[in-house]
Every structure is written in C-alpha cells, then in structure tokens.
Protein backbone atom coordinates (compact mmCIF):
# COMPACT_ATOMS: atom_id res chain seq x y z
CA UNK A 1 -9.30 13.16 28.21
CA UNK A 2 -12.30 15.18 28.07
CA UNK A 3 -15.74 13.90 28.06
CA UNK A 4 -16.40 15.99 24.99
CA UNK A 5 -12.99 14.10 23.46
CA UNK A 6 -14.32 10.79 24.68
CA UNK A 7 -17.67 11.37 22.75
CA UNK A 8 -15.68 12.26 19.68
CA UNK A 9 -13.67 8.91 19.96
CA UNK A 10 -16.24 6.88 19.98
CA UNK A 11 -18.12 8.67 17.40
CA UNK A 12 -15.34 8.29 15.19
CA UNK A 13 -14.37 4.48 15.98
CA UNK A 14 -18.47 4.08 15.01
CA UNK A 15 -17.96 5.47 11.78
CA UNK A 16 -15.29 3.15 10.84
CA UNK A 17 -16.98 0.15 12.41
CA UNK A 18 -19.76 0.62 9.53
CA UNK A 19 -16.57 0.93 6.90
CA UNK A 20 -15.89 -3.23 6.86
CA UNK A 21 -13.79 -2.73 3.45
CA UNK A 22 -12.32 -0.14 1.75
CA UNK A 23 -10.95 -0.44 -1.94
CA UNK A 24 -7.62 0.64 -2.34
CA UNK A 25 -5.06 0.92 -5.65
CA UNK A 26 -1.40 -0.23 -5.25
CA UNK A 27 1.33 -0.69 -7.68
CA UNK A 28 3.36 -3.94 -7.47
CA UNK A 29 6.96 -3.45 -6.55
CA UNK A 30 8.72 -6.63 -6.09
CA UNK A 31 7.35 -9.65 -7.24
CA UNK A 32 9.56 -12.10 -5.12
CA UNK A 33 8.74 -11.47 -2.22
CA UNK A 34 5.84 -9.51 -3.19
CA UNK A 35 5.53 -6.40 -2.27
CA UNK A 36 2.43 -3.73 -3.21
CA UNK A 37 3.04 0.57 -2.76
CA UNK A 38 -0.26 1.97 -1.68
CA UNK A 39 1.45 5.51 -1.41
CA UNK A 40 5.04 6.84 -0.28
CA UNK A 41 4.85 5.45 3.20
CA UNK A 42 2.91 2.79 2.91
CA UNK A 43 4.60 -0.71 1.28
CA UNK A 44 2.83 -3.88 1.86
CA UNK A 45 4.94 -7.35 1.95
CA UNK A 46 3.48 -10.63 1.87
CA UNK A 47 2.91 -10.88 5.62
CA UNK A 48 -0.32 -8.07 5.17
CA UNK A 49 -1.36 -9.34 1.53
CA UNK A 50 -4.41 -12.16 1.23
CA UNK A 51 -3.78 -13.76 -2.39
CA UNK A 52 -6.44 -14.75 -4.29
CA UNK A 53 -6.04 -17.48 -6.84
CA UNK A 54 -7.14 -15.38 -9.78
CA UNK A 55 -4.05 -13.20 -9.02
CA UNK A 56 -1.91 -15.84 -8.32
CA UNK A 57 -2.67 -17.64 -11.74
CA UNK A 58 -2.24 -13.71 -13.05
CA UNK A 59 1.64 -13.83 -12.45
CA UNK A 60 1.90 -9.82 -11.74
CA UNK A 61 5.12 -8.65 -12.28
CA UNK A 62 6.70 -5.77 -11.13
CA UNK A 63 4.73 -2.21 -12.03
CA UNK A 64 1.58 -3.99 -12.42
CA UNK A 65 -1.64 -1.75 -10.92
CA UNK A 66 -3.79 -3.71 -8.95
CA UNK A 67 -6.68 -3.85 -6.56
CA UNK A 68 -6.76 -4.49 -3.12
CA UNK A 69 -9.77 -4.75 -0.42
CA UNK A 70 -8.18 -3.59 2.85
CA UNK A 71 -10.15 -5.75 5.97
CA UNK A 72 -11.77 -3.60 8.71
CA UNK A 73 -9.09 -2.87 11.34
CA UNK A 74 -6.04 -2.52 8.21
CA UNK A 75 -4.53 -5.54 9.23
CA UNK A 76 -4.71 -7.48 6.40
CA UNK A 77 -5.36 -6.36 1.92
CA UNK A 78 -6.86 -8.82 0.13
CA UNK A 79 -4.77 -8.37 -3.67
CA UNK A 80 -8.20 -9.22 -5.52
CA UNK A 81 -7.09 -8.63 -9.35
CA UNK A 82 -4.58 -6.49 -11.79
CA UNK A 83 -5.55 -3.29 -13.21
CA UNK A 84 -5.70 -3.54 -17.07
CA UNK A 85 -5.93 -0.29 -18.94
C-alpha cells in the first residue's frame, strides 16, 4: 500500500469515526424470529437487532416499516419504533 493510499484510509476511517449513528429504514420480514430487510442484501435477524421496549410492546408484524439506529462499527441496529403513515 501506498503512502498516498494509507493517507486516504485513514482519512476515510476519520470520517466515519465522527458518524456514531446512522438512521436507517427496514421493513419487517418475519416476526418469529424477527427478522428486518434494510435492502436486497442486507437481512437483519435477532442476533444484530437491539429491541427497545416501545417496539416490543408495539407487536410489529410482518411488512411493518420501521426505524432503526445502526451503532458505529454496524455491528449492532437498535429497532427504535414502527413507521406509521
């Protein structure tokens, strides 16, 4: 790796650092186990979703919108609340 590729790594990797959340939309696809579609290739299970009790009390069902909070690093989505129209 080049110096000049180096610099752009890091420069990059500092721009996320000051990104701690980003809000994302998802549509719920399987309520048992449940499951959230970001996009086409990304599905979230249960092991990468953070439930909140406001959602949980919410019951979403299958085709619900909701909103999720992804933690810095993508590891983990925080499901904070259902999309109403």
């Amino acid at each position: 790796m080049s110096l000049v590729d180096l610099i752009k790594t890091v420069a990059v990797k500092s721009v996320e650092a000051t990104n701690p959340v980003n809000v994302l939309f998802g549509t719920v696809v399987s309520e048992s186990p449940l499951e959230i579609q970001i996009h086409q290739k990304l599905r979230l299970t249960e092991d990468f979703l953070v439930i909140t009790e406001r959602v949980d009390q919410a019951n979403v069902r299958r085709g619900d919108r909701v909103v999720l909070l992804r933690v810095q690093g993508g590891q983990q989505f925080i499901v904070l609340d259902k999309v109403v129209k």
